[in-house]
Each structure stands twice: as C-alpha cells, then as structure tokens.
Protein backbone atom coordinates (compact mmCIF):
# COMPACT_ATOMS: atom_id res chain seq x y z
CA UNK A 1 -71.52 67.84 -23.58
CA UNK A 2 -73.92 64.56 -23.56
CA UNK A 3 -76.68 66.08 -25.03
CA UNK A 4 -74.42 68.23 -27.45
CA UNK A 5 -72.83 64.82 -28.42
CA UNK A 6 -76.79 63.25 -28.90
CA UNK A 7 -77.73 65.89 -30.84
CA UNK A 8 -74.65 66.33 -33.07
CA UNK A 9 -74.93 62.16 -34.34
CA UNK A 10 -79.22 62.76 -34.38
CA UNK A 11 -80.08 66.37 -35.60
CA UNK A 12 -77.47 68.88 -36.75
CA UNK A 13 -79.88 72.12 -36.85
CA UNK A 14 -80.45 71.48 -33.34
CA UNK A 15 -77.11 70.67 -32.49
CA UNK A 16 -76.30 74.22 -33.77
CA UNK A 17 -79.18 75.70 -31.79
CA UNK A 18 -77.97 73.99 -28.75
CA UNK A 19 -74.15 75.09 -28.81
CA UNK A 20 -75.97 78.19 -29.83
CA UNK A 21 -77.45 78.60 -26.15
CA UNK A 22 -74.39 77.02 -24.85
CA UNK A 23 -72.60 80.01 -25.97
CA UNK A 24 -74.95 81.93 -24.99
CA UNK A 25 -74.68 80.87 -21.43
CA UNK A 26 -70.88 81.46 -21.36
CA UNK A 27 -71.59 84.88 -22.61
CA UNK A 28 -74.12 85.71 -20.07
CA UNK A 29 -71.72 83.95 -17.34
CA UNK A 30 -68.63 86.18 -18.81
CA UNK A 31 -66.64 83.32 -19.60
CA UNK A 32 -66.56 82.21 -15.83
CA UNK A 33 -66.31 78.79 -15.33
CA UNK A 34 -67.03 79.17 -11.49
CA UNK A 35 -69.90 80.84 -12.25
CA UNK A 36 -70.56 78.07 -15.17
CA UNK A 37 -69.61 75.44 -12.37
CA UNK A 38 -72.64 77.31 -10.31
CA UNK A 39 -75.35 77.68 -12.51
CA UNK A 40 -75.00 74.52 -14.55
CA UNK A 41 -72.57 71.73 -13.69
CA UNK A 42 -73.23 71.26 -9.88
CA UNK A 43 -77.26 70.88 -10.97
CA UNK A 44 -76.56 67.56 -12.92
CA UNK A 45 -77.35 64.68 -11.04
CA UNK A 46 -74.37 62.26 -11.81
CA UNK A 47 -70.58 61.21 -10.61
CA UNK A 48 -67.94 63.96 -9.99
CA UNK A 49 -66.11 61.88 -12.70
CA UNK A 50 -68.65 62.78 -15.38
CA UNK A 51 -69.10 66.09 -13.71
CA UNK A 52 -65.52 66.54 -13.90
CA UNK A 53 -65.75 66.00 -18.21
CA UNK A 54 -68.92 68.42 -18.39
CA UNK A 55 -66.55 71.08 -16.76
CA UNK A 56 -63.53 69.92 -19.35
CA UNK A 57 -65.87 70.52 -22.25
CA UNK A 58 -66.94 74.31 -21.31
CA UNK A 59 -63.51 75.22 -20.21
CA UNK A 60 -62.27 74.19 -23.88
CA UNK A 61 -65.76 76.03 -25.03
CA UNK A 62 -64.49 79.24 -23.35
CA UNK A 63 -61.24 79.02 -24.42
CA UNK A 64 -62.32 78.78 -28.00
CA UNK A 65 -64.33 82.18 -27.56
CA UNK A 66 -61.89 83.62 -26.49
CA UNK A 67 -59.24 82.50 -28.80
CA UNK A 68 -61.61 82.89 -31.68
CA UNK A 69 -62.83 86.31 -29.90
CA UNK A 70 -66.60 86.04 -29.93
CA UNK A 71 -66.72 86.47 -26.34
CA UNK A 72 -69.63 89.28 -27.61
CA UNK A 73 -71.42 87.45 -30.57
CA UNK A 74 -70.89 85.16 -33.67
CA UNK A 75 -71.16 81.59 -33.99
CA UNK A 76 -67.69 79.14 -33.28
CA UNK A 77 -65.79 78.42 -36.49
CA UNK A 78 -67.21 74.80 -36.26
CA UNK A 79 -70.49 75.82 -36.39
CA UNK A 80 -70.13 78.09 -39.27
CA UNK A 81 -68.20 75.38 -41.05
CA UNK A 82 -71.55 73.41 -40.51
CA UNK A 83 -73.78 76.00 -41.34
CA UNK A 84 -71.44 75.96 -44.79
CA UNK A 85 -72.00 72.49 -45.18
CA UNK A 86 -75.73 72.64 -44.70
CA UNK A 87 -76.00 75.64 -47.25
CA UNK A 88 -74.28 73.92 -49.80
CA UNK A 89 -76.72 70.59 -49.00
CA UNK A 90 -79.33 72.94 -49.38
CA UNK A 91 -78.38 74.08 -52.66
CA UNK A 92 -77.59 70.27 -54.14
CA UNK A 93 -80.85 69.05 -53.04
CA UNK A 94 -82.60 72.45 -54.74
CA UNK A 95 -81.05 71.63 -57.85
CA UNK A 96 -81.54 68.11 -58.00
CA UNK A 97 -84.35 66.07 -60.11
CA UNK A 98 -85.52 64.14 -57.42
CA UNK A 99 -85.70 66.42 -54.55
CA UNK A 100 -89.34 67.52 -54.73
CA UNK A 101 -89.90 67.52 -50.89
CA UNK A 102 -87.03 69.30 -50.53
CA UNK A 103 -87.93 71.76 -53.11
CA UNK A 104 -91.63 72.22 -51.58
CA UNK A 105 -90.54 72.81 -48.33
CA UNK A 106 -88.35 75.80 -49.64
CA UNK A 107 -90.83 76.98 -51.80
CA UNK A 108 -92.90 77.37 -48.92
CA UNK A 109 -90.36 79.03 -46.65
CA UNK A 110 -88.37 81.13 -48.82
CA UNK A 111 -91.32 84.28 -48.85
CA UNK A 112 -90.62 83.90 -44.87
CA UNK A 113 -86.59 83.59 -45.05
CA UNK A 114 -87.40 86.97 -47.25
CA UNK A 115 -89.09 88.64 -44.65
CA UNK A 116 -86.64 87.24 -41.96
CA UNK A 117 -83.93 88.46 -43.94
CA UNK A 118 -85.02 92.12 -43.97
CA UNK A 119 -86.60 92.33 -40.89
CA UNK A 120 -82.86 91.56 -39.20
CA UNK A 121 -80.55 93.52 -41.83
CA UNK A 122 -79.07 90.11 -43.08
CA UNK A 123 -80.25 90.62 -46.87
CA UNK A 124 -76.56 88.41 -47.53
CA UNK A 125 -76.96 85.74 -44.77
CA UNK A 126 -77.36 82.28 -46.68
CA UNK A 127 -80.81 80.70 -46.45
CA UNK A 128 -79.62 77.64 -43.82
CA UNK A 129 -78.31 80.64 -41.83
CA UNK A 130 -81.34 82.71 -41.86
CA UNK A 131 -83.71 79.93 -40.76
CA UNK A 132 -81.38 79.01 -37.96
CA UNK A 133 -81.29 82.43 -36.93
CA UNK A 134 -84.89 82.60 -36.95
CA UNK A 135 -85.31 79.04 -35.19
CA UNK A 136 -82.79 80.11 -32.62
CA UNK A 137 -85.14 83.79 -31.96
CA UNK A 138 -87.81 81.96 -31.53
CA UNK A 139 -86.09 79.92 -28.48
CA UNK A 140 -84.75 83.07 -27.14
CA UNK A 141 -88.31 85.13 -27.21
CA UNK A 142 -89.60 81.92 -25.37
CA UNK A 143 -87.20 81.30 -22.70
CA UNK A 144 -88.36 84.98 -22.43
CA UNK A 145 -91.83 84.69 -21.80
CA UNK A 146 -92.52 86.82 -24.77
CA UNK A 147 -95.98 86.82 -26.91
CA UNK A 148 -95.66 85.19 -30.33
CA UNK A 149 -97.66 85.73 -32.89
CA UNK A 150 -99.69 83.19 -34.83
CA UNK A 151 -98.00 84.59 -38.23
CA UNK A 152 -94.45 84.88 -36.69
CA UNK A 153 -95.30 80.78 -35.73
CA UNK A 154 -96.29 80.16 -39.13
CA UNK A 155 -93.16 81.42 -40.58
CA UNK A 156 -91.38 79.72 -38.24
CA UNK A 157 -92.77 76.50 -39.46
CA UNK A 158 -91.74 76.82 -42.61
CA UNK A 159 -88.55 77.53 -41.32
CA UNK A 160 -88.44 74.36 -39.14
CA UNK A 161 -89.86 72.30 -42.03
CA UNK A 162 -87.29 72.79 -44.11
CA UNK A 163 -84.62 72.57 -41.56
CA UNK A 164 -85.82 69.31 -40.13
CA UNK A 165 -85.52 67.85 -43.72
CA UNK A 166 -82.22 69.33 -44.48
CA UNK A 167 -81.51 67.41 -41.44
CA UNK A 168 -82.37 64.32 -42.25
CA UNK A 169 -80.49 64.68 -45.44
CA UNK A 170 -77.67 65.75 -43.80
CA UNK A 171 -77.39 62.62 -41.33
CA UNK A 172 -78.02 60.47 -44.59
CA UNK A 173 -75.08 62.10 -46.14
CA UNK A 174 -72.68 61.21 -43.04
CA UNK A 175 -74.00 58.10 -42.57
C-alpha cells in the first residue's frame, strides 16, 4: 500500500509491475488474507494502526479479484485502464514532431517487442503491454534464480528504455 502509493505518484510502469507481484502474491496465497496476514503484513516493522491499513488495502485487493474474477490471471481493470492510457501516450508522442527521444527509444525496441510478441503468442497485445509483460518476466525469472541471457538483457533494455521515458511523460502529463 505505501510503496504502491510511492510508486503510483513517481513511476507508473513500475507501479504496474508492483501491483503486478502484488497480485501475484494473492494468487499464490489463494486469496487468503490469513495467509497474506502471515507471509507479508506481520513482517513490516511499524504500528498495528498502519498494519491494520496494509491489511484494509489487500482485503479490498482480493475482493476486486474476485469480483473482477482473475483470481487465475489478468491484470485489475485499473491497471489495464493504465496500460490504455500509456498506449495511447505512446502513440501521441510517436506521432509527434518533437518527440525524437521518444521515437529513438522505440525504434530501438520495437525489433525486440517483435520478438517478445511472438515468442509469447501475443502478436495483438499493444506495444506498452508487451514491454510490461516482458519487464514483469524478467522480475519473475529473477526472483527465480533463473540464468538470463546477455541478449534476453539487451532486449530488455530496450524495453525498459522506452518504458522509463514513457514514464516520465506520463507523470508530466498528470502533473
């Protein structure tokens, strides 16, 4: 909840990443916020009042999967609205005159958001999708211990190149 709230007003691809792992938590714990309670709340090192609000927020996190029913996979219909949002950045800033770094860093990434694409059976996944996909892989085959290699990293550059300026954008736009 804190560092969902930090993230959301600093960087919004990570903020996606994050409830991203958050959900994937909830799936792992079945939706069980005992189990939630266990593994996560009772580590933090603060008052039973704040304690008390970090439970609050993934009981209303679990009742959203369920309501929404993506208590096996999908994203939160406030993330995809996001992921919307930051598609149709990406597209403005792609179009525009004065967007070369923009541009550059998509020029650079797209062969990659290509290969992404086919490699996971998402040929129709939007661009901003894909990459966040990809970024959010990546975290998963590391919290996994798993070997990388140094071509799979470069891609994933690219990816988080382009996403850290869409980013910034982003937060300029809301600001």
């Amino acid at each position: 909840m804190i560092i969902a709230e930090q993230k959301y007003k600093e960087n919004i691809i990570e903020y996606i990443i994050y409830i991203r792992q958050i959900q994937d938590i909830i799936r792992l714990a079945n939706c069980d916020i005992e189990e939630i309670n266990k593994l996560i709340i009772d580590q933090y090192k603060t008052s039973e009042k704040i304690k008390i609000k970090i439970r609050d927020w993934y009981l209303d996190l679990i009742n959203l999967i369920k309501t929404e029913k993506i208590d096996k996979q999908g994203d939160f219909g406030f993330i995809k609205n996001i992921i919307d949002e930051l598609e149709e950045l990406n597209q403005k800033l792609l179009n525009q005159e004065n967007s070369y770094k923009h541009q550059e860093l998509y020029r650079w990434a797209k062969p990659n958001i290509e290969e992404f694409k086919k490699l996971s059976n998402n040929a129709n996944e939007g661009d901003v999708k894909t990459c966040i996909d990809a970024l959010h892989s990546l975290l998963l085959l590391r919290i996994k211990n798993q070997t990388i290699s140094s071509e799979t990293m470069q891609a994933m550059q690219t990816f988080s190149n382009l996403m850290a300026n869409l980013a910034f954008e982003y937060k300029k736009l809301k600001s």
